[in-house]
Structure formats: C-alpha cells, structure tokens
PDB file of N, CA and C in Angstrom:
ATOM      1  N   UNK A   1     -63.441-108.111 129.767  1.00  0.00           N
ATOM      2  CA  UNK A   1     -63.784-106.797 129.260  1.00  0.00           C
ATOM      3  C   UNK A   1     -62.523-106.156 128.683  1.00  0.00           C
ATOM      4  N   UNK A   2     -62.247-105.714 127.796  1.00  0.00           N
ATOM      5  CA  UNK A   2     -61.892-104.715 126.863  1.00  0.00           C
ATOM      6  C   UNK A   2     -60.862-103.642 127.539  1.00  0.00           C
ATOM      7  N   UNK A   3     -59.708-103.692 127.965  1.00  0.00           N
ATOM      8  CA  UNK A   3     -59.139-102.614 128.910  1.00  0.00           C
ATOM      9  C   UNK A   3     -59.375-101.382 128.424  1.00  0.00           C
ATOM     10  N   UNK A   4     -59.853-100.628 127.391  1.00  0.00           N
ATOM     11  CA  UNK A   4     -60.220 -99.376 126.834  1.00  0.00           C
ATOM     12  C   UNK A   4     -61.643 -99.512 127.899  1.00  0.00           C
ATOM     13  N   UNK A   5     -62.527-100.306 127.677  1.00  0.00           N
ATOM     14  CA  UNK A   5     -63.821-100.188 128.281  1.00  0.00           C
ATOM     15  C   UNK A   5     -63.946-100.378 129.752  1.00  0.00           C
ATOM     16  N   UNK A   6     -62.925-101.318 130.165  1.00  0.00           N
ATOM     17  CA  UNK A   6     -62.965-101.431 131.552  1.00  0.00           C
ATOM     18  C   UNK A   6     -61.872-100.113 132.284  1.00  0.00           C
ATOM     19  N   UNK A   7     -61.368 -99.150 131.338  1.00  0.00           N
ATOM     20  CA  UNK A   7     -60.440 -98.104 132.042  1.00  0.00           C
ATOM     21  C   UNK A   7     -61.882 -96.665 131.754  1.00  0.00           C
ATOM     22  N   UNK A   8     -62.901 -96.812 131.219  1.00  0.00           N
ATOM     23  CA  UNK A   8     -64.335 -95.914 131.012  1.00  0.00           C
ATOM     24  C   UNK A   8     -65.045 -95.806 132.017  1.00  0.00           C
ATOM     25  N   UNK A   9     -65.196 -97.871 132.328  1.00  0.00           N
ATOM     26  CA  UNK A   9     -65.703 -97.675 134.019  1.00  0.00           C
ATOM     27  C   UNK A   9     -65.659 -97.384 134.709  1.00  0.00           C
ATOM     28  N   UNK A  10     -63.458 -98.011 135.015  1.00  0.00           N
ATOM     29  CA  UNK A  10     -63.381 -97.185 136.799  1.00  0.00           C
ATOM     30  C   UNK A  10     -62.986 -95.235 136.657  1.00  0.00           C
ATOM     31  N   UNK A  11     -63.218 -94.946 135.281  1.00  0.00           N
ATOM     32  CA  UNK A  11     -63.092 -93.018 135.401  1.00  0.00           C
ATOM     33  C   UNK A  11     -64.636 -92.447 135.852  1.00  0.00           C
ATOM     34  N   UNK A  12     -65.247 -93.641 135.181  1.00  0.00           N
ATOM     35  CA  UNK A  12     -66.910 -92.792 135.536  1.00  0.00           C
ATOM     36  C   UNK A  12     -67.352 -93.340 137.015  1.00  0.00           C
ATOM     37  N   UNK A  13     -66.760 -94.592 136.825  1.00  0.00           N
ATOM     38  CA  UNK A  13     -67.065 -94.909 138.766  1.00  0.00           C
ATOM     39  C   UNK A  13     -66.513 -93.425 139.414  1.00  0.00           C
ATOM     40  N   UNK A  14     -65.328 -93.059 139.376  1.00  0.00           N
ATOM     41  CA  UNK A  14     -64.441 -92.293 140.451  1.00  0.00           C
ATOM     42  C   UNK A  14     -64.757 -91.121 139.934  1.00  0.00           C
ATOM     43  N   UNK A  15     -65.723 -90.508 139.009  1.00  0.00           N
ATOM     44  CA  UNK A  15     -66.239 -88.950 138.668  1.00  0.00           C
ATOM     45  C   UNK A  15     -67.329 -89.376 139.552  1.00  0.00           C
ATOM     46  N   UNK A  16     -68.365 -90.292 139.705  1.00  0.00           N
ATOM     47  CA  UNK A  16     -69.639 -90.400 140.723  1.00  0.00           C
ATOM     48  C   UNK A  16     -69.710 -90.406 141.675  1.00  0.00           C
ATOM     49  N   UNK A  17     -67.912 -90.523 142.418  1.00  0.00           N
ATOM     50  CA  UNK A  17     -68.081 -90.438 143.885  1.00  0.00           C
ATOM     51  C   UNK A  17     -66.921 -89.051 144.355  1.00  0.00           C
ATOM     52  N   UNK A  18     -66.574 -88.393 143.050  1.00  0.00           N
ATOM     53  CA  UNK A  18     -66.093 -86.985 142.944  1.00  0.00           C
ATOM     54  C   UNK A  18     -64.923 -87.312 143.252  1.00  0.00           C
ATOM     55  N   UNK A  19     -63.826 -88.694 142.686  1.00  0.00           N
ATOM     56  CA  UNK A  19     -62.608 -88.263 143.141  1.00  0.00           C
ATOM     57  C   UNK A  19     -62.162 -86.887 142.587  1.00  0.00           C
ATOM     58  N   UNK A  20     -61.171 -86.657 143.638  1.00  0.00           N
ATOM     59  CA  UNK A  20     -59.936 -85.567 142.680  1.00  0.00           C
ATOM     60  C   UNK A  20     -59.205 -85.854 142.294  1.00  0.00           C
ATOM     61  N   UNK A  21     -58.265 -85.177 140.899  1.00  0.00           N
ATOM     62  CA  UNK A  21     -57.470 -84.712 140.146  1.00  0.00           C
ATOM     63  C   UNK A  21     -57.235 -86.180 140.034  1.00  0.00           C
ATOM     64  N   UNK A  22     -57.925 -86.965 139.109  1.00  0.00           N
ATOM     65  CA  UNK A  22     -57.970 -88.298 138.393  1.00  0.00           C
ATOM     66  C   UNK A  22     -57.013 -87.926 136.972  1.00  0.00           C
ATOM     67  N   UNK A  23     -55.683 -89.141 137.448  1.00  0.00           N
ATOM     68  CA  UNK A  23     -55.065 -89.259 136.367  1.00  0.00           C
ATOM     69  C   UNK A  23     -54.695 -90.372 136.118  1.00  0.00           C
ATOM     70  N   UNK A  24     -54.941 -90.343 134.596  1.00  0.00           N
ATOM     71  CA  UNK A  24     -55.042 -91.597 134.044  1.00  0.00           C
ATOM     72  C   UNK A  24     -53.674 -91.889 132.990  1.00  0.00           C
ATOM     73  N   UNK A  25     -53.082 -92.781 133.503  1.00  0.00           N
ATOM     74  CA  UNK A  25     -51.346 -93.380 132.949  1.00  0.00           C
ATOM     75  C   UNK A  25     -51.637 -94.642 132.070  1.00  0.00           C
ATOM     76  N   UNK A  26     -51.170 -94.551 130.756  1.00  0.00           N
ATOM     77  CA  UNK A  26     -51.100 -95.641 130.135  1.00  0.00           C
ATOM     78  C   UNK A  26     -49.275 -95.880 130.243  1.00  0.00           C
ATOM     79  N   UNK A  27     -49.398 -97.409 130.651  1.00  0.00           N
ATOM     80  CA  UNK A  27     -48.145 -98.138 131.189  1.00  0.00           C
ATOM     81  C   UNK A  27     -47.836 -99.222 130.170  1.00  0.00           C
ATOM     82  N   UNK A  28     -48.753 -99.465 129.348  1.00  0.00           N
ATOM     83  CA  UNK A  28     -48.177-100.253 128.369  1.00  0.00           C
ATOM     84  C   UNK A  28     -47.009-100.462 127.996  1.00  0.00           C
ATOM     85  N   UNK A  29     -46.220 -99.866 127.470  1.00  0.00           N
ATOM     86  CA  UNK A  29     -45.073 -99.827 127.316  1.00  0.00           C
ATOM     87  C   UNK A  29     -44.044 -99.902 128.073  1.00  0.00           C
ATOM     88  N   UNK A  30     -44.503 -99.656 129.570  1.00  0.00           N
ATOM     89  CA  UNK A  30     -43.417 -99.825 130.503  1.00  0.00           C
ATOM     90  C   UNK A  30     -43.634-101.012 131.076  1.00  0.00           C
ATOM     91  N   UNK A  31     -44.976-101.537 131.627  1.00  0.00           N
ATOM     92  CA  UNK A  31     -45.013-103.145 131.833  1.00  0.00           C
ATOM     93  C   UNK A  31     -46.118-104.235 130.982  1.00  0.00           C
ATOM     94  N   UNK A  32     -45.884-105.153 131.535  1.00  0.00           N
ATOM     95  CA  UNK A  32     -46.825-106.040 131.395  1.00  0.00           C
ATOM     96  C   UNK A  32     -47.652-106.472 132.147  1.00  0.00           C
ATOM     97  N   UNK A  33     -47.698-105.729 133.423  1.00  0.00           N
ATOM     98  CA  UNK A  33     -48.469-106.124 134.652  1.00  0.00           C
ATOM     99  C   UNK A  33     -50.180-105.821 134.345  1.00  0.00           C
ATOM    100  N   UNK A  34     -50.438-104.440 133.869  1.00  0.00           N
ATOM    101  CA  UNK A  34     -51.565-103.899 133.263  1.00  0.00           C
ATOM    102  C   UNK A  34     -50.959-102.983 132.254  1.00  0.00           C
ATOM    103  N   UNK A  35     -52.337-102.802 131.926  1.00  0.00           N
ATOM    104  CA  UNK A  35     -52.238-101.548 130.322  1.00  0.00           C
ATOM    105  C   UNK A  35     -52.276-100.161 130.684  1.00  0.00           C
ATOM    106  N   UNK A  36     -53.238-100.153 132.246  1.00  0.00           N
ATOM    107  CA  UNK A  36     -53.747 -98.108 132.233  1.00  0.00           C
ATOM    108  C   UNK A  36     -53.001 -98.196 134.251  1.00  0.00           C
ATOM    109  N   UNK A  37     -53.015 -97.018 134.363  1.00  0.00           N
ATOM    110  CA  UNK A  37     -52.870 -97.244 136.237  1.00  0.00           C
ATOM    111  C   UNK A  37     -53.523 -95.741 136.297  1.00  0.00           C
ATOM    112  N   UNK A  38     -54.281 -95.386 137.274  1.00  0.00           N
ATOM    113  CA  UNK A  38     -55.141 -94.023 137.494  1.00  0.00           C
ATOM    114  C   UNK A  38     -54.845 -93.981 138.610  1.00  0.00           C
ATOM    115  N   UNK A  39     -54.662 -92.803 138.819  1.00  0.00           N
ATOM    116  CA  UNK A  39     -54.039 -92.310 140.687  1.00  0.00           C
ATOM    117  C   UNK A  39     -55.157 -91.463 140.652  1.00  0.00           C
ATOM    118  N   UNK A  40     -55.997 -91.241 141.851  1.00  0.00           N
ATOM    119  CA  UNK A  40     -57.113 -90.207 142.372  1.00  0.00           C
ATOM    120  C   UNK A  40     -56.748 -90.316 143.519  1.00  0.00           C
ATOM    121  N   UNK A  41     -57.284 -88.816 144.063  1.00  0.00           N
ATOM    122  CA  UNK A  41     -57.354 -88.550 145.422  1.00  0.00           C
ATOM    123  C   UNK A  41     -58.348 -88.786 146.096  1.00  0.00           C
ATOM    124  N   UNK A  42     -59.071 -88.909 147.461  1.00  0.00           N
ATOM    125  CA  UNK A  42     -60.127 -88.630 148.170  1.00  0.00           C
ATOM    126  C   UNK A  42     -59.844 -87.676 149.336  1.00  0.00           C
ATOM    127  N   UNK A  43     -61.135 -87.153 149.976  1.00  0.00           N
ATOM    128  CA  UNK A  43     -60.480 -86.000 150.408  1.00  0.00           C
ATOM    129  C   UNK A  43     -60.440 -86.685 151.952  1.00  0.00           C
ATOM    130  N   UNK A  44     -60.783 -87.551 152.219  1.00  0.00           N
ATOM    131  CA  UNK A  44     -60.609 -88.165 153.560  1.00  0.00           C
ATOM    132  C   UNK A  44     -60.719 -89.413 153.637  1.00  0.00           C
ATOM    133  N   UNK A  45     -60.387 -90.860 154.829  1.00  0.00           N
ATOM    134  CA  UNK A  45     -59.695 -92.177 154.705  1.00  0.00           C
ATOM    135  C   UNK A  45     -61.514 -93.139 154.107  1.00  0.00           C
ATOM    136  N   UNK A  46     -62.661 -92.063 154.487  1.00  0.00           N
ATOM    137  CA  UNK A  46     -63.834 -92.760 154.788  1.00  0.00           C
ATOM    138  C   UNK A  46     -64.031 -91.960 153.028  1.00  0.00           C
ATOM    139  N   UNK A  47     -63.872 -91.163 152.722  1.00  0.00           N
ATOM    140  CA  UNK A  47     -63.976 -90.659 150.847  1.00  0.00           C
ATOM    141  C   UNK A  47     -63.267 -91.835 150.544  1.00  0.00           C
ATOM    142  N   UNK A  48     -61.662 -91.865 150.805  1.00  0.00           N
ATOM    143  CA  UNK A  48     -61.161 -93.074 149.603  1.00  0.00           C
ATOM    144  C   UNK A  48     -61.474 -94.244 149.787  1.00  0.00           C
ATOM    145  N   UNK A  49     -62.128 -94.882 150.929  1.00  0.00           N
ATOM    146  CA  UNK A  49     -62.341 -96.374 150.970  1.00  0.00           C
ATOM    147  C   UNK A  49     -63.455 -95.924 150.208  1.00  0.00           C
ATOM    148  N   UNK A  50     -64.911 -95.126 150.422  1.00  0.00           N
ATOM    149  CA  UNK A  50     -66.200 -95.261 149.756  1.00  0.00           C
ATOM    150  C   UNK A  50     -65.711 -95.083 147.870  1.00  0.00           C
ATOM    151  N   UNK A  51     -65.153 -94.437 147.476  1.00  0.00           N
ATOM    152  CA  UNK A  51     -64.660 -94.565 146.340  1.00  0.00           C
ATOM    153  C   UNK A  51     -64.649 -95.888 145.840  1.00  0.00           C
ATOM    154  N   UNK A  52     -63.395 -96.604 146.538  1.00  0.00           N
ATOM    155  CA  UNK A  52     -62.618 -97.577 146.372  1.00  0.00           C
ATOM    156  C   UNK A  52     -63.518 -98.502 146.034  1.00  0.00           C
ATOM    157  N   UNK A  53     -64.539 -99.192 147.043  1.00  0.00           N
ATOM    158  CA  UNK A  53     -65.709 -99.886 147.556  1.00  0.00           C
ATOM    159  C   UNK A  53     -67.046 -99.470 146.025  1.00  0.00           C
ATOM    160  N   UNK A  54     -66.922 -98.295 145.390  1.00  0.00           N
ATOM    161  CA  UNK A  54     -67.853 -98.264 144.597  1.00  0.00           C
ATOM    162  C   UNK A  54     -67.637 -98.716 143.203  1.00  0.00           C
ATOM    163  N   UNK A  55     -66.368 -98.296 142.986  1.00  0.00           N
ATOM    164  CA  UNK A  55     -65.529 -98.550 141.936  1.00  0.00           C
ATOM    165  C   UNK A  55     -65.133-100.214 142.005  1.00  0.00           C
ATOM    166  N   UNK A  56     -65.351-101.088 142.839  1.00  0.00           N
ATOM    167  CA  UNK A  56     -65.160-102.677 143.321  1.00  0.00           C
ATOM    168  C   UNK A  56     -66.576-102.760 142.688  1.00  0.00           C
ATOM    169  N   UNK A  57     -67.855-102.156 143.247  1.00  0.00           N
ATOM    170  CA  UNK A  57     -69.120-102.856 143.079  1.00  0.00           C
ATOM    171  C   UNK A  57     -69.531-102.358 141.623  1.00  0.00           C
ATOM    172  N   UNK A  58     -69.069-101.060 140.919  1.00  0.00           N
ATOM    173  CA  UNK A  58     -69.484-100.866 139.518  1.00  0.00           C
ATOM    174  C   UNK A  58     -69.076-101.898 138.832  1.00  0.00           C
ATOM    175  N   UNK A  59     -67.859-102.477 139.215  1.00  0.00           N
ATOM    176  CA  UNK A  59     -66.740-103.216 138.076  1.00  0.00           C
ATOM    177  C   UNK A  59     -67.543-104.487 138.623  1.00  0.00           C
ATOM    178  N   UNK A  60     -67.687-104.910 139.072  1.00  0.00           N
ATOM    179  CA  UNK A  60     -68.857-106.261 140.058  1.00  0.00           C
ATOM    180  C   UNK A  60     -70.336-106.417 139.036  1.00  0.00           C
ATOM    181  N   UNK A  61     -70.560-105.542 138.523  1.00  0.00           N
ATOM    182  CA  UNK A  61     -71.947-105.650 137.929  1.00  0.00           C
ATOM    183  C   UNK A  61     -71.917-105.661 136.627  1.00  0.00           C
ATOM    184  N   UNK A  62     -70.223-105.307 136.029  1.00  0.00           N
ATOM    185  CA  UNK A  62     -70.134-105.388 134.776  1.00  0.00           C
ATOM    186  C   UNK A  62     -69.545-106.902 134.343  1.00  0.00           C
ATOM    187  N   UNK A  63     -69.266-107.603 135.594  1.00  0.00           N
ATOM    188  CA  UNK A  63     -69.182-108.794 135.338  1.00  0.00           C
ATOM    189  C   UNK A  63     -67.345-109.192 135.444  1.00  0.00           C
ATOM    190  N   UNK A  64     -66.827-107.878 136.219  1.00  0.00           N
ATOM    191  CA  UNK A  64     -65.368-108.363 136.131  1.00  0.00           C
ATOM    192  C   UNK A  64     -64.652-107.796 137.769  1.00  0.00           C
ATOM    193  N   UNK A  65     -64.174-109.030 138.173  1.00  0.00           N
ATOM    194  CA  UNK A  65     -64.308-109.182 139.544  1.00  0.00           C
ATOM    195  C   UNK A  65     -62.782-108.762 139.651  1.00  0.00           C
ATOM    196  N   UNK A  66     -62.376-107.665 140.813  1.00  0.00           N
ATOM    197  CA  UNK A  66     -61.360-107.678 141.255  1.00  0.00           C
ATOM    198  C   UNK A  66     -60.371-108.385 141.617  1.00  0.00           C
ATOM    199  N   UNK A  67     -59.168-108.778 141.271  1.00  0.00           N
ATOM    200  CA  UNK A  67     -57.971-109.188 141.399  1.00  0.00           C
ATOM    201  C   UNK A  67     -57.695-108.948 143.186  1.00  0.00           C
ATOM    202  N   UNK A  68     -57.577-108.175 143.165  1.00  0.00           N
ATOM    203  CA  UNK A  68     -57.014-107.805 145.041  1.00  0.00           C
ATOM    204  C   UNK A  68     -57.522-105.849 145.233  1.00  0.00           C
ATOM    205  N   UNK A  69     -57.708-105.859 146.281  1.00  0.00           N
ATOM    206  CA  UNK A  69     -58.054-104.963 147.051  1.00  0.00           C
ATOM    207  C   UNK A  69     -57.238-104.590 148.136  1.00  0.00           C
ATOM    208  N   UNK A  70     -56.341-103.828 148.445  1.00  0.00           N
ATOM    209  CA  UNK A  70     -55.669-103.238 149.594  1.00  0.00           C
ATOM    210  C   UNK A  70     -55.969-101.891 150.440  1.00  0.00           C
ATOM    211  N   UNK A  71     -55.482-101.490 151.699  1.00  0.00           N
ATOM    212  CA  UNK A  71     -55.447-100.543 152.157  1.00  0.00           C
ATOM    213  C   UNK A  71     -57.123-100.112 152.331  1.00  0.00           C
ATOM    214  N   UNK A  72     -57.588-101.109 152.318  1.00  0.00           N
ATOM    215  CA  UNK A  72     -58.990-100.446 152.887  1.00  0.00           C
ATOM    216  C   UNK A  72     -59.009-100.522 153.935  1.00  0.00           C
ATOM    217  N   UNK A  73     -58.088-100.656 155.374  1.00  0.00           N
ATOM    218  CA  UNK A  73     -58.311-100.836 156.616  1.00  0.00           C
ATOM    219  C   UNK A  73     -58.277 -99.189 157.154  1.00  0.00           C
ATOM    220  N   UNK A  74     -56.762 -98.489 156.280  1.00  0.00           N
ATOM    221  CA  UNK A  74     -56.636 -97.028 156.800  1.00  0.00           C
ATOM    222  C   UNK A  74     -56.671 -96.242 155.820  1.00  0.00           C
ATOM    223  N   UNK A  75     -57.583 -96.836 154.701  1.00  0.00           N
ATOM    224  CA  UNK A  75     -57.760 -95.560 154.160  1.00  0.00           C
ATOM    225  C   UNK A  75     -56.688 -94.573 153.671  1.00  0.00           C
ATOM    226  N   UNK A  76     -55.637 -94.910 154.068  1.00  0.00           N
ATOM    227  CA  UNK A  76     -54.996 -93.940 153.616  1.00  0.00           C
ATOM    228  C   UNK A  76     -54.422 -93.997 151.719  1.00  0.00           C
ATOM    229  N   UNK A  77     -54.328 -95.295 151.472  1.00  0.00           N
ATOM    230  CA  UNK A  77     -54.149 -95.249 150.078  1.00  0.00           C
ATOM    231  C   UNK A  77     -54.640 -96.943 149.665  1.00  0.00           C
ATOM    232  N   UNK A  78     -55.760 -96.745 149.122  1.00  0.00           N
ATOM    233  CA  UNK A  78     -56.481 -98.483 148.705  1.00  0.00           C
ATOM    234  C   UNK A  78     -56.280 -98.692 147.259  1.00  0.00           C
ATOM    235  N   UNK A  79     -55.339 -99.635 146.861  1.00  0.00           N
ATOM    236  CA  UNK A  79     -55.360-100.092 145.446  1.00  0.00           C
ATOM    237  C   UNK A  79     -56.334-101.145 145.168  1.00  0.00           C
ATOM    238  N   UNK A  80     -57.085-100.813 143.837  1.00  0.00           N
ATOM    239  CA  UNK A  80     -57.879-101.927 143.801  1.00  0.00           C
ATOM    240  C   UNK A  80     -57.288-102.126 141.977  1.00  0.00           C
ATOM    241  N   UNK A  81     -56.931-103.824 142.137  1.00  0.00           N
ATOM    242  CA  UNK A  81     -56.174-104.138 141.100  1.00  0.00           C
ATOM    243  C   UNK A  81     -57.537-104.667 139.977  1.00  0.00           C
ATOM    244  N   UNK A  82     -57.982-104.173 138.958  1.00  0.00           N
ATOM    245  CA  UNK A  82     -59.035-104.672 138.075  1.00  0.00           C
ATOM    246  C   UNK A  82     -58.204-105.343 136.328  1.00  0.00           C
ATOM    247  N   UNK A  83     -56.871-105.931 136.946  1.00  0.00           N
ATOM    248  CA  UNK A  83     -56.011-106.431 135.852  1.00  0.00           C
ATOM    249  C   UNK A  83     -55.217-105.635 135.462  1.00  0.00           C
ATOM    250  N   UNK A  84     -56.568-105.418 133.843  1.00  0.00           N
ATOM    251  CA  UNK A  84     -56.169-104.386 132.784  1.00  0.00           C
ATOM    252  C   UNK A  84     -55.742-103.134 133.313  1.00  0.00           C
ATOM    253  N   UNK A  85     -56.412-102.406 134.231  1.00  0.00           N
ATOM    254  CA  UNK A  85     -56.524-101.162 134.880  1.00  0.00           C
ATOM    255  C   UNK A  85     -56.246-101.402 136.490  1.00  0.00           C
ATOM    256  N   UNK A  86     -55.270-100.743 136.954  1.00  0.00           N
ATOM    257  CA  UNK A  86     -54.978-100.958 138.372  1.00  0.00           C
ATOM    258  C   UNK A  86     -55.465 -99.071 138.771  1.00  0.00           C
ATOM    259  N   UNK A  87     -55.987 -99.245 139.718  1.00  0.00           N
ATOM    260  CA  UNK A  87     -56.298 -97.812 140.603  1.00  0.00           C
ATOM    261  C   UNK A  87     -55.858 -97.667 141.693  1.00  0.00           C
ATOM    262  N   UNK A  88     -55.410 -96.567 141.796  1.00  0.00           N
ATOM    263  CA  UNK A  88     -54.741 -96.024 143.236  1.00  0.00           C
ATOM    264  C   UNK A  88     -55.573 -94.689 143.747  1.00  0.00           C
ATOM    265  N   UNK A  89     -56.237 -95.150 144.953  1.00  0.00           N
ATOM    266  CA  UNK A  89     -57.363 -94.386 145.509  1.00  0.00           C
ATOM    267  C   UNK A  89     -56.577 -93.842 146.893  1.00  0.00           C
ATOM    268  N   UNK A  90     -55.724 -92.151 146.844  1.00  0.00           N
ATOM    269  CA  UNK A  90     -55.349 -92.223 147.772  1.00  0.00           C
ATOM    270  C   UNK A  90     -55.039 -90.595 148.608  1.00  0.00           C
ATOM    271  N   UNK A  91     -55.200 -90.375 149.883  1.00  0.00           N
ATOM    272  CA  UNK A  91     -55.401 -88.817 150.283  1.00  0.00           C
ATOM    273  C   UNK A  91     -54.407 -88.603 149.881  1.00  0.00           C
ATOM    274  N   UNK A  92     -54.635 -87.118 150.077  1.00  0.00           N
ATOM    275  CA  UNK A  92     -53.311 -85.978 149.698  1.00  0.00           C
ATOM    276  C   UNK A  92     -51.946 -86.095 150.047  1.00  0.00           C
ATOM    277  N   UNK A  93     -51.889 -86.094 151.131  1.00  0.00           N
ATOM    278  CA  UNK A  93     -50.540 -86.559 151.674  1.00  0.00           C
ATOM    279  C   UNK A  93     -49.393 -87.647 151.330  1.00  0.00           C
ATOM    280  N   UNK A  94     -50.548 -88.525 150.942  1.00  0.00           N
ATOM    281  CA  UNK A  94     -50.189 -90.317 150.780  1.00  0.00           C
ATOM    282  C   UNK A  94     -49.224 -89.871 149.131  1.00  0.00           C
ATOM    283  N   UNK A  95     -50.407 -89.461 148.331  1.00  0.00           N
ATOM    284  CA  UNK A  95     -50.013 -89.232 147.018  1.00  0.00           C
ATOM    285  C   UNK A  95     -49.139 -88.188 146.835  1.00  0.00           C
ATOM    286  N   UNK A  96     -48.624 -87.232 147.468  1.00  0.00           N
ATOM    287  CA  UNK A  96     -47.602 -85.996 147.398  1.00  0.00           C
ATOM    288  C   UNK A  96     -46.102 -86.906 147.985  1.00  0.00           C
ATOM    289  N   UNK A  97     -46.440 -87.464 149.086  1.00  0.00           N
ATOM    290  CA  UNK A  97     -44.932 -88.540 149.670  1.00  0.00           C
ATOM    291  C   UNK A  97     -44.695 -89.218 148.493  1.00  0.00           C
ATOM    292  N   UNK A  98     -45.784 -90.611 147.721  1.00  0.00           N
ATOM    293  CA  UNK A  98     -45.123 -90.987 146.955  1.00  0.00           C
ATOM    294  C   UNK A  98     -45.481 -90.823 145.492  1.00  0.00           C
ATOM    295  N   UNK A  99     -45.683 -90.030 144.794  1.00  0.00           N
ATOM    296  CA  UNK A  99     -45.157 -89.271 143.514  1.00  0.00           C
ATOM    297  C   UNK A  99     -45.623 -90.454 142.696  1.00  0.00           C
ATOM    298  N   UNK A 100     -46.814 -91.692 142.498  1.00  0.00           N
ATOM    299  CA  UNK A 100     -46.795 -92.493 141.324  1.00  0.00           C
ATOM    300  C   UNK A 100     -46.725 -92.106 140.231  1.00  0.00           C
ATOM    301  N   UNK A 101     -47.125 -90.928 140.076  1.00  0.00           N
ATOM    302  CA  UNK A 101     -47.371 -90.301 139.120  1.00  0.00           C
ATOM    303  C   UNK A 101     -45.772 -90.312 138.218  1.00  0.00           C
ATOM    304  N   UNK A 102     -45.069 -89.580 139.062  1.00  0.00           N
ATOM    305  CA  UNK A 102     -43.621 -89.106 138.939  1.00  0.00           C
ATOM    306  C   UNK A 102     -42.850 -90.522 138.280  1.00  0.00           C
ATOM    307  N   UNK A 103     -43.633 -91.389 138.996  1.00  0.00           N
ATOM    308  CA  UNK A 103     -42.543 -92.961 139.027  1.00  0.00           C
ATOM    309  C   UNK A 103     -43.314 -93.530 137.781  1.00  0.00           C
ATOM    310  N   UNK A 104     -44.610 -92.828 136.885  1.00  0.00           N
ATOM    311  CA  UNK A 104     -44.720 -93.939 135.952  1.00  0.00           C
ATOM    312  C   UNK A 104     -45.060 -93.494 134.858  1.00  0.00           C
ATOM    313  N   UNK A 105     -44.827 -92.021 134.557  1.00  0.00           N
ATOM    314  CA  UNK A 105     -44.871 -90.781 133.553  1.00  0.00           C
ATOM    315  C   UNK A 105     -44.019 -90.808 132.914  1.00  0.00           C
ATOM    316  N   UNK A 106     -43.534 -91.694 131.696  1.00  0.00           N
ATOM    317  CA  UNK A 106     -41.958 -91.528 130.830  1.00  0.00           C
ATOM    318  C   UNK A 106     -42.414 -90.429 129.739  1.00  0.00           C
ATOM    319  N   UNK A 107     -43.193 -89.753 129.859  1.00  0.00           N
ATOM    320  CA  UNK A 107     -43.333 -88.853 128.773  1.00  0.00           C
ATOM    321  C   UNK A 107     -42.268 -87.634 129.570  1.00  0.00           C
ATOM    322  N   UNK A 108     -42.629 -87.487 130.683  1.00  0.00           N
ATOM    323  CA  UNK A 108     -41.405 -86.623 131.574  1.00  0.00           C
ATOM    324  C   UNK A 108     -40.002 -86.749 132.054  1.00  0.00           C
ATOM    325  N   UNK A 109     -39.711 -87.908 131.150  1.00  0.00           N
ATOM    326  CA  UNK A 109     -38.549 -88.589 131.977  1.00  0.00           C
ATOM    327  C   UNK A 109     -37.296 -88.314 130.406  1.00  0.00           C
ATOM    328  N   UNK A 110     -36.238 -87.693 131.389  1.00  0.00           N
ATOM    329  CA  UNK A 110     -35.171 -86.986 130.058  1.00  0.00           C
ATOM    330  C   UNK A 110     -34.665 -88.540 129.577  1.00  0.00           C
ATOM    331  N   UNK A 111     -34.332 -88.314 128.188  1.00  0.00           N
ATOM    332  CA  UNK A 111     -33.630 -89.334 127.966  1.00  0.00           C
ATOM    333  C   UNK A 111     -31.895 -89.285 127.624  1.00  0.00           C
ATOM    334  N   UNK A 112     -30.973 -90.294 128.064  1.00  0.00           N
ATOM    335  CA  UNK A 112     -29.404 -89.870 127.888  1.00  0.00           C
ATOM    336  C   UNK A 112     -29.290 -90.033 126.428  1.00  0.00           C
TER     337      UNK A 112
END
C-alpha cells in the first residue's frame, strides 16, 4: 500500500477510537527507516492498547500486516511499526518525558 494511503488509514483508525492530539511527522528526509511517524495519546493504558489493537486490525483488513508491535503489555506507550508509517500510541506522561515530537520536528530545529 501506498504510504500516503496507508498514513489515511492509521489517522482514521486513531480518530475512531478518539485518540488525542494526533500528530502526524513526515521523516522522510531525516530517515530511511519510514516516510510518516504519528505520535497520539490515549487517555489510559486500556485506551492506548484498544487504539493500538484497532489500528493493527484496520491495517489487517487492508491487507498490510504489521511489522512489530510493542508495549502492549503496559500500555504505557505501544508502537505499532506499519513500515511506511510507524505509530506511537502513548499516555500523557509517557509522551511529555519523551518529547518524539521534539526529537523528530526539524522544521523547529535552529540551524548553525
């Protein structure tokens, strides 16, 4: 699938199970690992695994099977790697300690 089309899926997967403040990073330019990375919140460990878990079975029916799945034991922050598009499904806390956002935003980053 199409990383434009497969980064449509997991935003409308994670609007259907109401993540919050879904942001969506194009990394292209900084790696080659994937093209998009989306950080969302859930508001509790049983919100971000059910997220996580829906956004696995939407992308499952479109015919493109997850790479790896983490952190679904505590909930506290579950990446589910879909290649093109990697997602980071993770509570408040998790995501305020570590700043992905901060670490993969070069539009904010001064240059010397």
């Amino acid at each position: 699938m199409h990383s434009k089309k497969l980064l449509s899926l997991a935003t409308t997967a994670l609007e259907e199970l109401k993540a919050r403040d879904v942001r969506v990073l194009d990394v292209r330019r900084q790696t080659a690992i994937t093209d998009y990375m989306i950080v969302a919140s859930g508001t509790s460990d049983r919100h971000v695994r059910s997220i996580a878990d829906w956004l696995v079975q939407q992308a499952e029916a479109a015919g493109v099977q997850a790479l790896g799945v983490e952190g679904t034991g505590s909930g506290e922050w579950v990446l589910v790697d879909l290649a093109d598009v990697v997602v980071h499904v993770m509570q408040p806390r998790a995501r305020d300690f570590y700043k992905l956002e901060s670490l993969w935003d070069m539009e904010n980053v001064a240059t010397a």
